[in-house]
Structures are given as C-alpha cells and as structure tokens.
C-alpha atoms as a PDB file:
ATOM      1  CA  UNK A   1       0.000   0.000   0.000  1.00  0.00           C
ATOM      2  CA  UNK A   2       1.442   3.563  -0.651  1.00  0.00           C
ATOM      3  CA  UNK A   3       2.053   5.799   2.071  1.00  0.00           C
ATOM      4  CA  UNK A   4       1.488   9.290   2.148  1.00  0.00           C
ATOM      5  CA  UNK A   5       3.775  11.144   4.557  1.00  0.00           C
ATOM      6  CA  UNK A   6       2.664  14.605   5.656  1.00  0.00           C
ATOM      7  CA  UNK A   7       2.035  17.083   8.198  1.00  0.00           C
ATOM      8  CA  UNK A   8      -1.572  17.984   9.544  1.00  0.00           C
ATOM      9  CA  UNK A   9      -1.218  21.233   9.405  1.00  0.00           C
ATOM     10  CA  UNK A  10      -0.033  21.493   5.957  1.00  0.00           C
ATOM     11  CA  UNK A  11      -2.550  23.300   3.487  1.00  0.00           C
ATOM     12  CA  UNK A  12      -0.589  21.558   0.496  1.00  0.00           C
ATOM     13  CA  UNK A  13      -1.196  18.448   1.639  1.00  0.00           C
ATOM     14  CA  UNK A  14      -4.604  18.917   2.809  1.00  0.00           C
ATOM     15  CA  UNK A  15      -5.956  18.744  -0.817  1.00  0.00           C
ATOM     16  CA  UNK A  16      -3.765  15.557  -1.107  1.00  0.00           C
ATOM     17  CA  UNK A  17      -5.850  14.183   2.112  1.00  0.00           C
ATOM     18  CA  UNK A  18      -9.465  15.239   0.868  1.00  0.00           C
ATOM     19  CA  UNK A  19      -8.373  13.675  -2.844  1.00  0.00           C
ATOM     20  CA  UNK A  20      -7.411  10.369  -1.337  1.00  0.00           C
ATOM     21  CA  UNK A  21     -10.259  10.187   0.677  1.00  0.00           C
ATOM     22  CA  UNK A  22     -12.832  11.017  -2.308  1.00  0.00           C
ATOM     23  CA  UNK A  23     -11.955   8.690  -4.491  1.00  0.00           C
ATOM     24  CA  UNK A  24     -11.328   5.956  -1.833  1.00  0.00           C
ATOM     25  CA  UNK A  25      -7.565   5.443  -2.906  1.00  0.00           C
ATOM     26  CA  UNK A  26      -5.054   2.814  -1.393  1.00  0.00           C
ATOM     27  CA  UNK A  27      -2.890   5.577   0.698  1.00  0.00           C
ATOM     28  CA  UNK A  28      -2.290   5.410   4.077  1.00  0.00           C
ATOM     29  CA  UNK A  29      -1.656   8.769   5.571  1.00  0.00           C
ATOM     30  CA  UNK A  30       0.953   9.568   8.326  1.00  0.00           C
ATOM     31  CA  UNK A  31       3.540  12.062   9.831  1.00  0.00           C
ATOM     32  CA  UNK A  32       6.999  11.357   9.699  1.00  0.00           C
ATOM     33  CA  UNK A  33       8.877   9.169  11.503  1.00  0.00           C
ATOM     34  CA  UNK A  34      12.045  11.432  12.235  1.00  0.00           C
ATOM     35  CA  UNK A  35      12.209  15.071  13.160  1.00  0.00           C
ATOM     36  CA  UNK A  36      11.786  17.549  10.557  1.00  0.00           C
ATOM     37  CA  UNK A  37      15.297  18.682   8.487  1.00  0.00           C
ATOM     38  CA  UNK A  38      17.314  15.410  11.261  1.00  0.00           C
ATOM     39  CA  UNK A  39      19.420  13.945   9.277  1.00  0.00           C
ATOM     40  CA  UNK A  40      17.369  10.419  10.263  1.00  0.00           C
ATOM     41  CA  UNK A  41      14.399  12.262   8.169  1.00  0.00           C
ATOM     42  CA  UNK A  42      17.021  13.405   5.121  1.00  0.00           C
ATOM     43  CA  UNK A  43      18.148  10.000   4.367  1.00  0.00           C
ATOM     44  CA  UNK A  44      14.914   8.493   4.801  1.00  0.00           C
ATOM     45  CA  UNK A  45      13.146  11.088   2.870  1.00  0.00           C
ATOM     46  CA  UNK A  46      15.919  12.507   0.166  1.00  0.00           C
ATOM     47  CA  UNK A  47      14.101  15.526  -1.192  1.00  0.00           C
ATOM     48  CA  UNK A  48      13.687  16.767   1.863  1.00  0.00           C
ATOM     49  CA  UNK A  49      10.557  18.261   1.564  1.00  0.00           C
ATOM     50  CA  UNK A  50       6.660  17.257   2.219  1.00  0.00           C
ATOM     51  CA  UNK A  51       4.533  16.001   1.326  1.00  0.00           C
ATOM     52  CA  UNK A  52       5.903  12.485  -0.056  1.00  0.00           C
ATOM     53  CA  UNK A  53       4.569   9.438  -1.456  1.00  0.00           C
ATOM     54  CA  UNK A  54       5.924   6.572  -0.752  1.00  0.00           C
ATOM     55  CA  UNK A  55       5.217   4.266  -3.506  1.00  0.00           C
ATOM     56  CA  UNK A  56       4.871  -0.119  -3.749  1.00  0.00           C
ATOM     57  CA  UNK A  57       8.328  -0.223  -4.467  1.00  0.00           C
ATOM     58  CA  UNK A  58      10.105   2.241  -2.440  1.00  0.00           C
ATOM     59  CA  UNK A  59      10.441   4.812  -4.782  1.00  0.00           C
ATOM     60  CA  UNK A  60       9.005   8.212  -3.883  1.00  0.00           C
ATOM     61  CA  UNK A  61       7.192  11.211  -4.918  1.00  0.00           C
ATOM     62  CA  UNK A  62       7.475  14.697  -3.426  1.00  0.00           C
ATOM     63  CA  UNK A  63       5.678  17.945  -4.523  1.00  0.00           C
ATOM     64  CA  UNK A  64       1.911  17.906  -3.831  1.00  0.00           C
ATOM     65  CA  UNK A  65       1.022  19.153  -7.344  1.00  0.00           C
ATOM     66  CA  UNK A  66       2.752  16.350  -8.863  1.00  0.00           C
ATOM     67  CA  UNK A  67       1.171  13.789  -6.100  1.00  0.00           C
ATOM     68  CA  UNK A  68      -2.471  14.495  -7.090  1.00  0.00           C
ATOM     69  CA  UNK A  69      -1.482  14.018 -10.685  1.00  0.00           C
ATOM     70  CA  UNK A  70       0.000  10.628 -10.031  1.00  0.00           C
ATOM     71  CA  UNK A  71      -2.966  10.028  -8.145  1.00  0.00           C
ATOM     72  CA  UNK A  72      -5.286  10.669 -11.176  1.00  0.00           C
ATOM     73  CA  UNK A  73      -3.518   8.450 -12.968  1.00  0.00           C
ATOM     74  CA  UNK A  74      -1.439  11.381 -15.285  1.00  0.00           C
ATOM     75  CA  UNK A  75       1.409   9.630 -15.172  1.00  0.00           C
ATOM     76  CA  UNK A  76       3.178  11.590 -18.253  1.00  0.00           C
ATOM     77  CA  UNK A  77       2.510  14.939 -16.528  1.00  0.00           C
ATOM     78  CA  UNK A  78       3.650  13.440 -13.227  1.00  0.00           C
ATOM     79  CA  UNK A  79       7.036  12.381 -15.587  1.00  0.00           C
ATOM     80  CA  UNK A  80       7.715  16.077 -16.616  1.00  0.00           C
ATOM     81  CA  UNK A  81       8.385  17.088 -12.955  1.00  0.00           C
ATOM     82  CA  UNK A  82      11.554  17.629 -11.435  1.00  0.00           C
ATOM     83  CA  UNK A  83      10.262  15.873  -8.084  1.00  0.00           C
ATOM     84  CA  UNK A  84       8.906  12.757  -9.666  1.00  0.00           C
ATOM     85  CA  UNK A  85      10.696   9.441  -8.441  1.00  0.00           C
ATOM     86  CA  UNK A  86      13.437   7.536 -10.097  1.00  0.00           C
ATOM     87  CA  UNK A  87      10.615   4.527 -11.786  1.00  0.00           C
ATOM     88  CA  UNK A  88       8.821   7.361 -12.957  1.00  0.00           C
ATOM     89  CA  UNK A  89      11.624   9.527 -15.100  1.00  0.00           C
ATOM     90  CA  UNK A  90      13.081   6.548 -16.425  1.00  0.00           C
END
C-alpha cells in the first residue's frame, strides 16, 4: 500500500488528504517518523521536503502538485516534474 507522509497542518497536503479520501484510494496517511530537516528524516526522505509518497516499491514522490497528478492516474505529466521518483523519469 502507498504511504502518504505529511504534516496535519499542511494546506498543500490537505488537498492531497481530501483527494485520497474522495476517491477511496489505497494511501495510508501519516507524519513522519524522524524530526523535521534530522538527518534520520534526510536520508529516509531525500528531497527533503513534504509532502511524499511513498510508492509499492520504495520509490518516492514529493511535490503535492505532482502527487495528485500521479494520483489521477497522469502519469506523463507526473514524468515532466523535477520531483517525480526515479521509476517514474526513467
């Protein structure tokens, strides 16, 4: 299941959270597991930003834009950002 890392109080990610939960998506939702900016949370999160998607197979997404267009299944608009993950830009 994909795992949406984020903080509560983030308005970017809040349209991320009402998306997912509208169209019933596989995400689970949760705040990181390390201190924001640690360096625990930069290795485990390289892009060091959120929010983040953490996809099936490890790979990740940041940038909420790019998120919900992943999530709508635009995958070639989701391939055009700079913050898309590695299976993605290939």
């Amino acid at each position: 299941m994909m795992k949406l890392y984020d903080l509560s109080n983030s308005p970017c990610a809040a349209r991320l959270r009402i998306q997912i939960r509208l169209k019933n998506l596989p995400v689970a939702m949760d705040e990181p597991p390390f201190a924001l900016c640690s360096s625990e949370f930069l290795e485990a999160f390289p892009p060091g930003k959120l929010p983040l998607l953490l996809l099936d197979d490890d790979s990740t997404i940041a940038e909420s834009t790019v998120i919900m267009d992943y999530s709508r299944g635009d995958v070639s608009r989701a391939r055009s950002s700079a913050y898309c993950c590695d299976r993605l830009c290939s």
